[in-house]
N, C-alpha and C. Protein backbone atom coordinates (compact mmCIF):
# COMPACT_ATOMS: atom_id res chain seq x y z
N UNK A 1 -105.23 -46.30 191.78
CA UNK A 1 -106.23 -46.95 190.94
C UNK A 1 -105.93 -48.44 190.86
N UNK A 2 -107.08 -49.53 190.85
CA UNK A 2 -106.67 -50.63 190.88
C UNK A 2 -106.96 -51.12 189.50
N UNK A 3 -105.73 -51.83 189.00
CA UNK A 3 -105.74 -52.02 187.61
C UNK A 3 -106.05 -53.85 187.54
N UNK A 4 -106.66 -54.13 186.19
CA UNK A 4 -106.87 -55.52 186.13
C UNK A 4 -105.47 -56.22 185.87
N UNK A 5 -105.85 -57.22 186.75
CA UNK A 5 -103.96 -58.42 186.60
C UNK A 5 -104.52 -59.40 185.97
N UNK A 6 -103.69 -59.48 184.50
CA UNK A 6 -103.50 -60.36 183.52
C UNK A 6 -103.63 -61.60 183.84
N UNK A 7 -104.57 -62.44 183.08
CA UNK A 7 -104.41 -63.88 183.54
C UNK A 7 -103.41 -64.58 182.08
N UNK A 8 -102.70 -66.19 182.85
CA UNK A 8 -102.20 -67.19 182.12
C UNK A 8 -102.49 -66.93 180.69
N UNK A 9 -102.16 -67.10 179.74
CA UNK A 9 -102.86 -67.02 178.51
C UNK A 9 -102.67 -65.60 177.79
N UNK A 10 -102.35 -64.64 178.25
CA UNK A 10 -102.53 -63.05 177.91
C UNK A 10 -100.61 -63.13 177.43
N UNK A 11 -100.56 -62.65 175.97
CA UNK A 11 -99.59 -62.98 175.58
C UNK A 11 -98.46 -61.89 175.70
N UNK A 12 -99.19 -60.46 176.79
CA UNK A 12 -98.41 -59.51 177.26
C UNK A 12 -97.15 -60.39 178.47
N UNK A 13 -97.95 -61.31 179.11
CA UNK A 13 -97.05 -61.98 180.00
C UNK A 13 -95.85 -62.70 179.91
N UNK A 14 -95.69 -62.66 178.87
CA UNK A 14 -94.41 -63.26 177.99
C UNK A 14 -93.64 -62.12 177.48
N UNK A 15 -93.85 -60.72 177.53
CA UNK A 15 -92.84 -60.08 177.26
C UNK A 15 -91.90 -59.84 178.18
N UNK A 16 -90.66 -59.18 177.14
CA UNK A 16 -89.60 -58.59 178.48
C UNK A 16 -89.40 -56.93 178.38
N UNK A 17 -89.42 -57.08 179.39
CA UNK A 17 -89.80 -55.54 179.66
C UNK A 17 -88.30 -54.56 179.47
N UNK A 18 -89.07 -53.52 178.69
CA UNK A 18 -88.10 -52.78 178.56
C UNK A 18 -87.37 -51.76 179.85
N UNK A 19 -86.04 -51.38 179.50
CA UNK A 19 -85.49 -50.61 180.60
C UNK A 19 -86.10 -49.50 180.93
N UNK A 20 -86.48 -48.51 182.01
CA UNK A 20 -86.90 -47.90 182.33
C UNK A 20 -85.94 -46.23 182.49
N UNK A 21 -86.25 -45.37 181.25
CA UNK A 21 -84.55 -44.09 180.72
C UNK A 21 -84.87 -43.05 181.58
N UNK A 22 -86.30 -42.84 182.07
CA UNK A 22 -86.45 -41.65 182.61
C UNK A 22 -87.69 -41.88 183.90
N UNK A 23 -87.51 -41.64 184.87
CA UNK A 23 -88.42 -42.29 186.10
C UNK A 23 -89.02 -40.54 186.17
N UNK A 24 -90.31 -40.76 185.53
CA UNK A 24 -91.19 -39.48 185.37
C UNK A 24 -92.30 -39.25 186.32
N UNK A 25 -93.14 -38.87 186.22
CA UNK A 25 -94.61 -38.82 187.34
C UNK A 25 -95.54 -40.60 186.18
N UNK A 26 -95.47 -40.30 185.36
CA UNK A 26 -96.35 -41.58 184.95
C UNK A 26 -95.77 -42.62 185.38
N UNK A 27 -94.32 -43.15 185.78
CA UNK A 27 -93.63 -44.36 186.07
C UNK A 27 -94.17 -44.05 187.73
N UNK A 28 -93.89 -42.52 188.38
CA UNK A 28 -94.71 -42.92 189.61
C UNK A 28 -95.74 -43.20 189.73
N UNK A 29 -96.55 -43.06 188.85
CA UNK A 29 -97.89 -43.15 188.95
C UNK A 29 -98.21 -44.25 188.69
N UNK A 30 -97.25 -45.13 187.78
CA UNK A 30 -97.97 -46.53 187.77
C UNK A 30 -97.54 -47.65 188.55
N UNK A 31 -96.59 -47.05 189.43
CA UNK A 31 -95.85 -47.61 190.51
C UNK A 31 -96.89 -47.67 191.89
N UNK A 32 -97.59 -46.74 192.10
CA UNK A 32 -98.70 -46.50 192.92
C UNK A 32 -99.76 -47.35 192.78
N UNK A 33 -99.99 -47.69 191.31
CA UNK A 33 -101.34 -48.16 190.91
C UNK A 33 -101.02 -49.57 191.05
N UNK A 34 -99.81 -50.01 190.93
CA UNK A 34 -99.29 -51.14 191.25
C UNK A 34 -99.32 -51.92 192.36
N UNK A 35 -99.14 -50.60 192.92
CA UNK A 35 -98.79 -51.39 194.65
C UNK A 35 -100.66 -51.47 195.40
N UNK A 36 -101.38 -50.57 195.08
CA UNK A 36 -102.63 -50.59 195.16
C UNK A 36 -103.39 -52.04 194.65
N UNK A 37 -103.34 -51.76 193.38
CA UNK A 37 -103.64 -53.63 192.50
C UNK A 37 -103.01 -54.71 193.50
N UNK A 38 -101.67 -54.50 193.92
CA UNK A 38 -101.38 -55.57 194.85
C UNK A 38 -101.89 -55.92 195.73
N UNK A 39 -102.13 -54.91 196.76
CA UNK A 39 -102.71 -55.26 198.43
C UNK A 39 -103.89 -55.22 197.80
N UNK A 40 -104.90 -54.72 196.83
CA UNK A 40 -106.46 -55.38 196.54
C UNK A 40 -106.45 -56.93 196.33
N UNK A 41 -105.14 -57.63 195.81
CA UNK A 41 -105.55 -58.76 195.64
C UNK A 41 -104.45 -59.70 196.58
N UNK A 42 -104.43 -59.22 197.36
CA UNK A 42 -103.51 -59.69 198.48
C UNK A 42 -102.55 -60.28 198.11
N UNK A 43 -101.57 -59.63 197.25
CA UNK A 43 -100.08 -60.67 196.70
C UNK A 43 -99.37 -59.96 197.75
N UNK A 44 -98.11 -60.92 197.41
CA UNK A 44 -96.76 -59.77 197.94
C UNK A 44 -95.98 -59.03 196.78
N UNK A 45 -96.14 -59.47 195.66
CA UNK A 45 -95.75 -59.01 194.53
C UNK A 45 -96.25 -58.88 193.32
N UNK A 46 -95.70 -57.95 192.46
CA UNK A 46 -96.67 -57.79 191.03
C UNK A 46 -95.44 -56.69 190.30
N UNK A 47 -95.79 -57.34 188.75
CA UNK A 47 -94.87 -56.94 187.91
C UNK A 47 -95.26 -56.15 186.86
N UNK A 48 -95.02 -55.08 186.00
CA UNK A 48 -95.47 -54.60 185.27
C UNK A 48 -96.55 -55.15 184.16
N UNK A 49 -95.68 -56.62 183.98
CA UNK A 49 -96.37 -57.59 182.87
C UNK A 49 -97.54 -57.86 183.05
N UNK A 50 -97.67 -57.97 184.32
CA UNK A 50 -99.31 -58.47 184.88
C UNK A 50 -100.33 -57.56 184.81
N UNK A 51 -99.49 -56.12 184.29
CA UNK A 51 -100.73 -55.16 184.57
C UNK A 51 -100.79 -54.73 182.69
N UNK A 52 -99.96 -55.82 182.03
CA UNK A 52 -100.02 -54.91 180.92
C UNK A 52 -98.97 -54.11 179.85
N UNK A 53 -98.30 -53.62 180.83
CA UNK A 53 -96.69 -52.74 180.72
C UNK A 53 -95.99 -53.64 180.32
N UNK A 54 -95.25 -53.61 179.41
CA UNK A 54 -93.30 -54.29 179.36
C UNK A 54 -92.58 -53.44 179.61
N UNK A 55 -92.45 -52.91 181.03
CA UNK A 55 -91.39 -52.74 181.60
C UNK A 55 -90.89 -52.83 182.75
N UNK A 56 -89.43 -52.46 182.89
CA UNK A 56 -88.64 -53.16 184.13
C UNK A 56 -89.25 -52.08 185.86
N UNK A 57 -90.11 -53.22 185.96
CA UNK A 57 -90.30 -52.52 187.41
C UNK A 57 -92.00 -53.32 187.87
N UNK A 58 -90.97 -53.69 189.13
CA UNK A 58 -91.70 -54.53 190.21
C UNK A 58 -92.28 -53.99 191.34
N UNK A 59 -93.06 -54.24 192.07
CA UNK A 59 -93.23 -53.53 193.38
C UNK A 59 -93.67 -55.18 194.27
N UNK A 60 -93.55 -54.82 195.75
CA UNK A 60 -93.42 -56.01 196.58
C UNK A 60 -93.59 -55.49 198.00
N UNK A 61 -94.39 -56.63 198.72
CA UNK A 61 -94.79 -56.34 199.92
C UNK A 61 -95.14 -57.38 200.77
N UNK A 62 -94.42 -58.35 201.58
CA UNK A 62 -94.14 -59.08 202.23
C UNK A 62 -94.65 -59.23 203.73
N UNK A 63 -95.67 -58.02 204.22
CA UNK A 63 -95.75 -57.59 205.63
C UNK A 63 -96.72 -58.26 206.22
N UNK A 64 -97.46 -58.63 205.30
CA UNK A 64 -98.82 -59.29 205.77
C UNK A 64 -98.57 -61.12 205.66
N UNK A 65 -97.45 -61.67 205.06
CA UNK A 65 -96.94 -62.58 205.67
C UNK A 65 -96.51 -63.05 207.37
N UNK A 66 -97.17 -63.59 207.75
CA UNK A 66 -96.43 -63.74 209.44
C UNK A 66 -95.29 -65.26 209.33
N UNK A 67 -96.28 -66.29 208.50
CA UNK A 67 -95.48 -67.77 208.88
C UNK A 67 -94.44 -68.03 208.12
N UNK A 68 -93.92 -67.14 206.97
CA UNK A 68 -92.40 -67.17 206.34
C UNK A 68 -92.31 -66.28 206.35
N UNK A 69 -90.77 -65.63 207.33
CA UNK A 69 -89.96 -64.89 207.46
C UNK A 69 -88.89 -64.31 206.42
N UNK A 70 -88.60 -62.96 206.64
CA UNK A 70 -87.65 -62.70 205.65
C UNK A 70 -86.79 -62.05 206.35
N UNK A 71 -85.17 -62.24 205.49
CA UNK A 71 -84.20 -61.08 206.45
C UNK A 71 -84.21 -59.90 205.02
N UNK A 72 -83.70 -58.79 205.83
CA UNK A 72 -83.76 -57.68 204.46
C UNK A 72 -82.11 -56.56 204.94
N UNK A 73 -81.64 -56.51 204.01
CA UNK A 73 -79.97 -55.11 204.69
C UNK A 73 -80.51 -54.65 203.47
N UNK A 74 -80.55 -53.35 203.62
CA UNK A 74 -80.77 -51.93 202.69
C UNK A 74 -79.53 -51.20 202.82
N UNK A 75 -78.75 -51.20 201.65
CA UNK A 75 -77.43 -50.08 201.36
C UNK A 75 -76.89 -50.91 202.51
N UNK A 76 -76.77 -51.86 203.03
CA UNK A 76 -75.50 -52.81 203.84
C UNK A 76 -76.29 -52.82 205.45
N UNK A 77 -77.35 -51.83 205.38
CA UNK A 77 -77.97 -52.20 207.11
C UNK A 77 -79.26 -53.09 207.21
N UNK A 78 -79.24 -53.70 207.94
CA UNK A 78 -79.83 -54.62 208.49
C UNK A 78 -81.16 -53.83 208.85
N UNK A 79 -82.05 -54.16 208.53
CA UNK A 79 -83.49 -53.38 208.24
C UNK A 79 -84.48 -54.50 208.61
N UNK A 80 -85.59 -54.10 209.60
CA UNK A 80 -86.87 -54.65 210.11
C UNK A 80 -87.56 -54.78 208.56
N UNK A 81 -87.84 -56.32 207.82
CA UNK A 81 -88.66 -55.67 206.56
C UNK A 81 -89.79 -55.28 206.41
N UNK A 82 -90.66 -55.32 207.83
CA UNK A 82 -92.31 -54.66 207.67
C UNK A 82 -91.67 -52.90 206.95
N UNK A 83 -91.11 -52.91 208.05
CA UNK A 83 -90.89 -51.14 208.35
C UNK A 83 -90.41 -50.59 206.30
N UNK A 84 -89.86 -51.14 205.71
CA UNK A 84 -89.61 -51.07 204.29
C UNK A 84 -90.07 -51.06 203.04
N UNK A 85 -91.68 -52.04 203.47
CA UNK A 85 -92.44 -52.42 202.57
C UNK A 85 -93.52 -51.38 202.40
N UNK A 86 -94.21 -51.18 201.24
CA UNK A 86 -93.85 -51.53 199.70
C UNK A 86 -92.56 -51.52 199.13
N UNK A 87 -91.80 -52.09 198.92
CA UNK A 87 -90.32 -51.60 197.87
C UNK A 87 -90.60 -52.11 195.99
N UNK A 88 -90.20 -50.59 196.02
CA UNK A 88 -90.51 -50.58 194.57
C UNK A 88 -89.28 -50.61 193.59
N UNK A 89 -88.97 -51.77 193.24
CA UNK A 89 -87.84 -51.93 192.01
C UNK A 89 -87.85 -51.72 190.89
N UNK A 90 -87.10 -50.74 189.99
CA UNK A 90 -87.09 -50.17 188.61
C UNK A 90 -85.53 -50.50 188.04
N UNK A 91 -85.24 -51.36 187.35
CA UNK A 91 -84.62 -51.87 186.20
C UNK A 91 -83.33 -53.11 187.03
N UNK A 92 -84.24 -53.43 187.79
CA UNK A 92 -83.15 -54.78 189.17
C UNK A 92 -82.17 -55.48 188.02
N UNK A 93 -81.54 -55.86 188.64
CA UNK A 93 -80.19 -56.79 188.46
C UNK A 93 -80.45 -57.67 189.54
N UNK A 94 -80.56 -58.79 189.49
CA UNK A 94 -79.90 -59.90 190.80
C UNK A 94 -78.91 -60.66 190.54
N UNK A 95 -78.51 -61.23 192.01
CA UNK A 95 -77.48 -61.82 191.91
C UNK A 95 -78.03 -62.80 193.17
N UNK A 96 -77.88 -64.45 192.60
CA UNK A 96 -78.95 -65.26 193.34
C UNK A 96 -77.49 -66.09 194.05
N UNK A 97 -77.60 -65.97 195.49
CA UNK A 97 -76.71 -66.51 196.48
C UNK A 97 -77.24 -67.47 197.66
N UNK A 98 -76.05 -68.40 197.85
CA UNK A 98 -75.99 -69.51 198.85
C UNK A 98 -76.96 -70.87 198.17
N UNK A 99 -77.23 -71.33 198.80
CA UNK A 99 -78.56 -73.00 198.37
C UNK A 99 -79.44 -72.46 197.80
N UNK A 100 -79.69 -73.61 196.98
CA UNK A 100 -81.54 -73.82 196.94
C UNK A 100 -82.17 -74.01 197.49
N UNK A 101 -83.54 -73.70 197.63
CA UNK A 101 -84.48 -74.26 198.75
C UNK A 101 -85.85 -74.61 197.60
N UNK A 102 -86.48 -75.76 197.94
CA UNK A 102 -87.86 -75.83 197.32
C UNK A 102 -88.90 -74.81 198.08
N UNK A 103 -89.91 -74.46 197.77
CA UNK A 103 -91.18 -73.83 197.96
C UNK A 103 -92.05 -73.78 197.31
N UNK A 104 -93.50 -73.44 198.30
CA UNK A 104 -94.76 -73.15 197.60
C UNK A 104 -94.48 -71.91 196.95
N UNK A 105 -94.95 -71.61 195.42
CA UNK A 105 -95.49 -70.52 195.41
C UNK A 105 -96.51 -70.79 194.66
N UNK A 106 -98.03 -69.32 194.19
CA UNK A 106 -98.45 -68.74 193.79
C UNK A 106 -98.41 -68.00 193.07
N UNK A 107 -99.43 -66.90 192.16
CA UNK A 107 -99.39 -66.03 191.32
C UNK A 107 -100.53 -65.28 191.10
N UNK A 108 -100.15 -64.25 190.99
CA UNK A 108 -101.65 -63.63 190.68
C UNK A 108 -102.04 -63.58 189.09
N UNK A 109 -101.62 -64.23 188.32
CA UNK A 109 -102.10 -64.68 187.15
C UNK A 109 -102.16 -65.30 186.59
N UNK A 110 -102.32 -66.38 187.54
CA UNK A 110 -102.66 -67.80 188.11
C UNK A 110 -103.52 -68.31 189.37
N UNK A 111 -104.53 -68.14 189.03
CA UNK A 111 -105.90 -67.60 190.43
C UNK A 111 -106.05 -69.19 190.81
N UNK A 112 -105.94 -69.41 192.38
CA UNK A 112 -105.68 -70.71 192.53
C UNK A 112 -105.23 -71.77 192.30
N UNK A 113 -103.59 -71.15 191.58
CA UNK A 113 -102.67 -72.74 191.39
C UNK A 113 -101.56 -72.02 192.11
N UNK A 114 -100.59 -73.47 192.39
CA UNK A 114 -99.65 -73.33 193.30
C UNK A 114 -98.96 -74.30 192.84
N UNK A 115 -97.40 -74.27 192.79
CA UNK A 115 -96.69 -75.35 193.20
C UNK A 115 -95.51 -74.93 193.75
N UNK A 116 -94.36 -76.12 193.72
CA UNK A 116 -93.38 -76.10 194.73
C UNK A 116 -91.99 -75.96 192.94
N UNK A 117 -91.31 -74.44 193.91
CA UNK A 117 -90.73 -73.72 192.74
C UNK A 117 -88.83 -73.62 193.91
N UNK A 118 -87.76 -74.38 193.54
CA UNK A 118 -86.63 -74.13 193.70
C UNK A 118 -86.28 -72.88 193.05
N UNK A 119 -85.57 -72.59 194.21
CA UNK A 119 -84.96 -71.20 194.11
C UNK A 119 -83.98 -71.13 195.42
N UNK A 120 -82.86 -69.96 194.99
CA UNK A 120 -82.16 -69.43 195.75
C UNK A 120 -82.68 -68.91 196.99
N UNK A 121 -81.77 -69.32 198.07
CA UNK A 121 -82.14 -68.90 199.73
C UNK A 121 -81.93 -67.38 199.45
N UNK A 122 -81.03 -66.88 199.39
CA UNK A 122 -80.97 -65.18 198.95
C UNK A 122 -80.61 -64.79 198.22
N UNK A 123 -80.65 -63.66 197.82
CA UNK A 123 -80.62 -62.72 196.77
C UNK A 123 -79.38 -61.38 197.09
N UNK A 124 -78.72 -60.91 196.29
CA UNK A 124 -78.63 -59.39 196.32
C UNK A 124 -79.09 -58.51 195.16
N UNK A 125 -79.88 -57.32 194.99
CA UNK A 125 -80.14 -56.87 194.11
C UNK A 125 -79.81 -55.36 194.26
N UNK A 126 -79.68 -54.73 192.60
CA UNK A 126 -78.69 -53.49 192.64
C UNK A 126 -80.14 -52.87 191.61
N UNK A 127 -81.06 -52.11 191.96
CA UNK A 127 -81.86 -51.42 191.27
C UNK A 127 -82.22 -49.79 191.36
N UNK A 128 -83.10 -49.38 190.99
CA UNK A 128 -83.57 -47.31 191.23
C UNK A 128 -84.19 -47.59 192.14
N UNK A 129 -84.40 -46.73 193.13
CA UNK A 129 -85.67 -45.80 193.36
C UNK A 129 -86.66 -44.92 192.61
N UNK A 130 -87.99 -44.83 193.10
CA UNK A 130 -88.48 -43.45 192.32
C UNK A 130 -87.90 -42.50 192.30
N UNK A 131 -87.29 -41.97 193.30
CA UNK A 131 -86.20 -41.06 192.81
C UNK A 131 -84.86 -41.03 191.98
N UNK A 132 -84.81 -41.89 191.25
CA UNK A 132 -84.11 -42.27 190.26
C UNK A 132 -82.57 -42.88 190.80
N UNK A 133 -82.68 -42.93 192.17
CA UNK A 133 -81.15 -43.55 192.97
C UNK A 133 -81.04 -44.93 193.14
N UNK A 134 -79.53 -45.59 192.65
CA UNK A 134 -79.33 -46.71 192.64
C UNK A 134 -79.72 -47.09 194.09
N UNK A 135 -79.72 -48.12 194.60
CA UNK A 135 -79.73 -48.71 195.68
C UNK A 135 -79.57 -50.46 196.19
N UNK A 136 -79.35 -50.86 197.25
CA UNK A 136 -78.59 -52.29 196.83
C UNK A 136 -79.68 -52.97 198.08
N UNK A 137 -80.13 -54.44 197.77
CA UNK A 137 -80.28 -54.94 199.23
C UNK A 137 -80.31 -56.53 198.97
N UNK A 138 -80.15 -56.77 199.95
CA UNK A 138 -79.69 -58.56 200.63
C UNK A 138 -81.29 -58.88 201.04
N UNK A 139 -81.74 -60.18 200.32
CA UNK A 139 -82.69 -60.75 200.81
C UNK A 139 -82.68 -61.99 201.08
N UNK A 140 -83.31 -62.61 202.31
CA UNK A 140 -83.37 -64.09 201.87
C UNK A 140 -85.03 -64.30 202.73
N UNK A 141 -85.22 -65.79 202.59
CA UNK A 141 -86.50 -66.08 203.17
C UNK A 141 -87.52 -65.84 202.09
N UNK A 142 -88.67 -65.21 202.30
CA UNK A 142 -89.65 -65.01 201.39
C UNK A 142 -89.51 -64.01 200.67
N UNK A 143 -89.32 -62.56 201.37
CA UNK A 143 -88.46 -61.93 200.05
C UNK A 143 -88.11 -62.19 199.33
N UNK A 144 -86.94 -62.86 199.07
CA UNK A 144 -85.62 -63.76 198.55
C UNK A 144 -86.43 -64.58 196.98
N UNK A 145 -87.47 -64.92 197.74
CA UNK A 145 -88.16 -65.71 196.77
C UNK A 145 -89.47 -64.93 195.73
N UNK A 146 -89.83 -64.23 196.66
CA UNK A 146 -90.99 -62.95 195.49
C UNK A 146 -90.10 -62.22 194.95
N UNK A 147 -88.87 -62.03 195.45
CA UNK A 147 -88.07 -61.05 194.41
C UNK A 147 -87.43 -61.88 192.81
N UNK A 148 -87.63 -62.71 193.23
CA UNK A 148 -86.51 -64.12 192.49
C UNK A 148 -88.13 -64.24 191.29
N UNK A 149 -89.55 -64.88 192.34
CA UNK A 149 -90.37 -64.55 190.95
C UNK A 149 -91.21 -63.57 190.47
N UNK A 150 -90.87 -62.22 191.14
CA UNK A 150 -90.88 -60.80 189.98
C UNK A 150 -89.50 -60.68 189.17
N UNK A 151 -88.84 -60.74 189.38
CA UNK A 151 -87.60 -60.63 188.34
C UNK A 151 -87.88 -61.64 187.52
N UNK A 152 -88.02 -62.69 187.23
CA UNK A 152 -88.77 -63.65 186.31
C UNK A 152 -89.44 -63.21 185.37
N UNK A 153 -90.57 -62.58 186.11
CA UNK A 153 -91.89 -61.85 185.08
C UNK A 153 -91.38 -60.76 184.61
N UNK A 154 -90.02 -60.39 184.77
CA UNK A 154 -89.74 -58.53 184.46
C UNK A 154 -88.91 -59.48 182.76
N UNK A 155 -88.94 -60.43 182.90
CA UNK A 155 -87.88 -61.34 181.69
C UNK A 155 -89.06 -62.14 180.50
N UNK A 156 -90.44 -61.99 180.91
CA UNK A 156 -91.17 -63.12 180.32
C UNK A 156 -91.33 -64.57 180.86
N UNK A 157 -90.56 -64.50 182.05
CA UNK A 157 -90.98 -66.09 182.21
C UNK A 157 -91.48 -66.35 183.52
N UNK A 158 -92.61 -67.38 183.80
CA UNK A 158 -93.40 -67.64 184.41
C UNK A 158 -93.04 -68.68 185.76
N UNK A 159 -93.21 -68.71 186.88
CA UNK A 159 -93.26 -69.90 187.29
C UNK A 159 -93.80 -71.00 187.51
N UNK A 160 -94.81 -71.23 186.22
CA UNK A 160 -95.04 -72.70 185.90
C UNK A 160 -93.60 -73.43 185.16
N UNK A 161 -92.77 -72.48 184.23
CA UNK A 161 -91.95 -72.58 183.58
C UNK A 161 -90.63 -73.35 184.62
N UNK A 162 -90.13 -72.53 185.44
CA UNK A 162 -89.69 -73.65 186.71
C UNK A 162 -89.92 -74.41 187.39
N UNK A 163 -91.39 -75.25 186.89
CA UNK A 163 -92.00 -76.56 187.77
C UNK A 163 -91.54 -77.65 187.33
N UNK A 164 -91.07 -78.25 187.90
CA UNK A 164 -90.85 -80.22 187.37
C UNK A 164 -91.84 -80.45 186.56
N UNK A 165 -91.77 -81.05 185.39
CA UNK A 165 -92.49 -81.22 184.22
C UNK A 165 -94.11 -82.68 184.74
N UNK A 166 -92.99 -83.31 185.65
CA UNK A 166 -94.52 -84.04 186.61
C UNK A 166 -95.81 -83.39 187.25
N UNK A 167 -94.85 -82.06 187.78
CA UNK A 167 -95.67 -81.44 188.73
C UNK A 167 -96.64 -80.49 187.25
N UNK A 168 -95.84 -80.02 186.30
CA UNK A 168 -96.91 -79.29 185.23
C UNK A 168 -97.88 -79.96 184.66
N UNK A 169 -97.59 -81.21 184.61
CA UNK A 169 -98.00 -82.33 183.63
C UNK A 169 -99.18 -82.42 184.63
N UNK A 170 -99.59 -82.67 185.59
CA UNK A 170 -100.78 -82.83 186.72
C UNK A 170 -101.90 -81.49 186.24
N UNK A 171 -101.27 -80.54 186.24
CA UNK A 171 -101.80 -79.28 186.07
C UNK A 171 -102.57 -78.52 184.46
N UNK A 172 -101.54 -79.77 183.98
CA UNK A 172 -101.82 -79.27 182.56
C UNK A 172 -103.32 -79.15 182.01
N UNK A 173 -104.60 -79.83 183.00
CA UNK A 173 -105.78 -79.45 182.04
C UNK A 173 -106.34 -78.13 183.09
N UNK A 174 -105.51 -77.53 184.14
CA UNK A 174 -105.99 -76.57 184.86
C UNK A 174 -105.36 -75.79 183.79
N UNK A 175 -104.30 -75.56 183.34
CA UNK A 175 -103.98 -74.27 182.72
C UNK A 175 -104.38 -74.01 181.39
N UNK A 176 -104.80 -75.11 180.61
CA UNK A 176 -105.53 -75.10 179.27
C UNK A 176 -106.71 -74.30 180.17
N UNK A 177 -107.50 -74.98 180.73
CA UNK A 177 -108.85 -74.15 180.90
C UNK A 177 -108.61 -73.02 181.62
N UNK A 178 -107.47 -71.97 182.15
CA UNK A 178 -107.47 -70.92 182.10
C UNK A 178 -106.59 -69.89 181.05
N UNK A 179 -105.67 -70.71 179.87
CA UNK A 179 -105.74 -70.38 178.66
C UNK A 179 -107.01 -69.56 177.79
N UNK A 180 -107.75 -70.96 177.60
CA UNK A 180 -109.10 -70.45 176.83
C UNK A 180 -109.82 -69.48 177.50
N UNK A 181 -110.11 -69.64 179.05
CA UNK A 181 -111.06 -68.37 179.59
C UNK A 181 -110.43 -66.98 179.00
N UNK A 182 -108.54 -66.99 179.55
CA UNK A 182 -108.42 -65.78 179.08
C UNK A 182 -108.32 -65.28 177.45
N UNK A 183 -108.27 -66.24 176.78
CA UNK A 183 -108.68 -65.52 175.34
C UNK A 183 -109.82 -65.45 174.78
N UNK A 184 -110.74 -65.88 175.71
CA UNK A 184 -112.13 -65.63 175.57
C UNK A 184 -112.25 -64.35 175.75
N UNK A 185 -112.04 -63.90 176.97
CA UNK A 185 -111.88 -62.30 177.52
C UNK A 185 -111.06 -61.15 176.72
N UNK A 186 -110.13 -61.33 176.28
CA UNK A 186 -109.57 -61.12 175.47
C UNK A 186 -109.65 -60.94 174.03
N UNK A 187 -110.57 -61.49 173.52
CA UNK A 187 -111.07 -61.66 172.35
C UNK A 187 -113.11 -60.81 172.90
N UNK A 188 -113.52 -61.06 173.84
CA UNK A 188 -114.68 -60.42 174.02
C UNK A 188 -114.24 -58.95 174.35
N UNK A 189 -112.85 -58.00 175.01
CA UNK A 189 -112.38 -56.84 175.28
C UNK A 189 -111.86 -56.29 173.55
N UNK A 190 -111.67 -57.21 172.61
CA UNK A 190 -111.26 -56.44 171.90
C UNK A 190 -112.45 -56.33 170.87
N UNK A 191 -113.62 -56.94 171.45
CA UNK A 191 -114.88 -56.82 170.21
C UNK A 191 -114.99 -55.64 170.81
N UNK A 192 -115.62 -55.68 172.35
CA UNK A 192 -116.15 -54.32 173.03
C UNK A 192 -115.45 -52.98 172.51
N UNK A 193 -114.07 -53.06 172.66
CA UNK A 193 -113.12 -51.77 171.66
C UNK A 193 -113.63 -51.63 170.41
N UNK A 194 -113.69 -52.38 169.59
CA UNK A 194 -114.01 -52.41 167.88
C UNK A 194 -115.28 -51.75 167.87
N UNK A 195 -116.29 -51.82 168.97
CA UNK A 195 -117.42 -51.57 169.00
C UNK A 195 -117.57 -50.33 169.31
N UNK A 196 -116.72 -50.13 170.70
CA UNK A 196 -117.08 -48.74 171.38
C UNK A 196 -116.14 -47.11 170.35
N UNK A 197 -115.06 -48.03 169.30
CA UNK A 197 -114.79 -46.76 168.77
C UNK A 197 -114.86 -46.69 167.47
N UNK A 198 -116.24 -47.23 166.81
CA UNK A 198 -116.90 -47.30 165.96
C UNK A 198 -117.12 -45.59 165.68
């Protein structure tokens, strides 16, 4: 099922998501609906927050990238990352290794803004499976970096929040005016409720 992704302004996006005690059919199930919502809106990543949920668990998909590369080792092997993707993370830990690198990124709850977000060249992260098994993997490249900003959103924080205050400051009357749209919506979804369970 494809679920609506939260825009800027929606004050679910600021939570931190709670740990995840029991990986049931509804955590699969919204793990599915997740990864679905994703490839409908062509991200490589999406976080519970965006759909709503405060909790710990990301899903990510990198394949339909061609012009930034990623390396990926799963449990210590060296893994093709098309062949891997969707990977679905439930209650990650990272551990952010080697340089920084600047980059573009994006967001999907942030519909046409972009900027250039430092971050770690790679990553290692220690998270579940749906089957409730730890598991470990080494990322760097673009991975490296959608994993770096879903783990962000699994905490409440955004990556406008890591922009040079020049680069926000440019932006700042784009994100007021998608502030107000979304509490417009927001405020028109919760008349429609008040209404419909009259």
């Amino acid at each position: 099922m494809i679920l609506p992704i939260l825009q800027y302004g929606d004050p679910s996006l600021r939570a931190k998501g709670e740990q995840i005690k029991k990986i049931d059919s509804r955590i699969r199930e919204l793990a599915a609906n997740m990864i679905e919502t994703m490839h409908a809106a062509h991200g490589v990543g999406l976080a519970a927050q965006q759909i709503g949920q405060p909790l710990q668990v990301t899903v990510l998909d990198v394949s339909a990238v061609e012009d930034r590369p990623s390396t990926l080792r799963l449990s210590g092997k060296d893994v093709e990352p098309k062949s891997a993707m969707p990977i679905v993370l439930i209650n990650p830990e990272i551990e952010l290794r080697g340089e920084t690198e600047v980059g573009v990124e994006g967001c999907l709850s942030f519909p046409e803004i972009t900027g250039d977000i430092e971050r770690a060249q790679s990553v290692l992260v220690r998270a579940q499976t749906l089957e409730g098994e730890m598991f470990q993997i080494e990322a760097s490249g673009l991975l490296a970096r959608a994993i770096q900003h879903e783990h962000d959103h699994l905490h409440g924080i955004l990556f406008i929040d890591r922009m040079k205050s020049a680069a926000k400051a440019a932006l700042s009357s784009r994100l007021k005016r998608l502030q107000k749209e979304t509490k417009r919506g927001v405020r028109h979804h919760e008349e429609f409720v008040s209404e419909t369970t009259l």
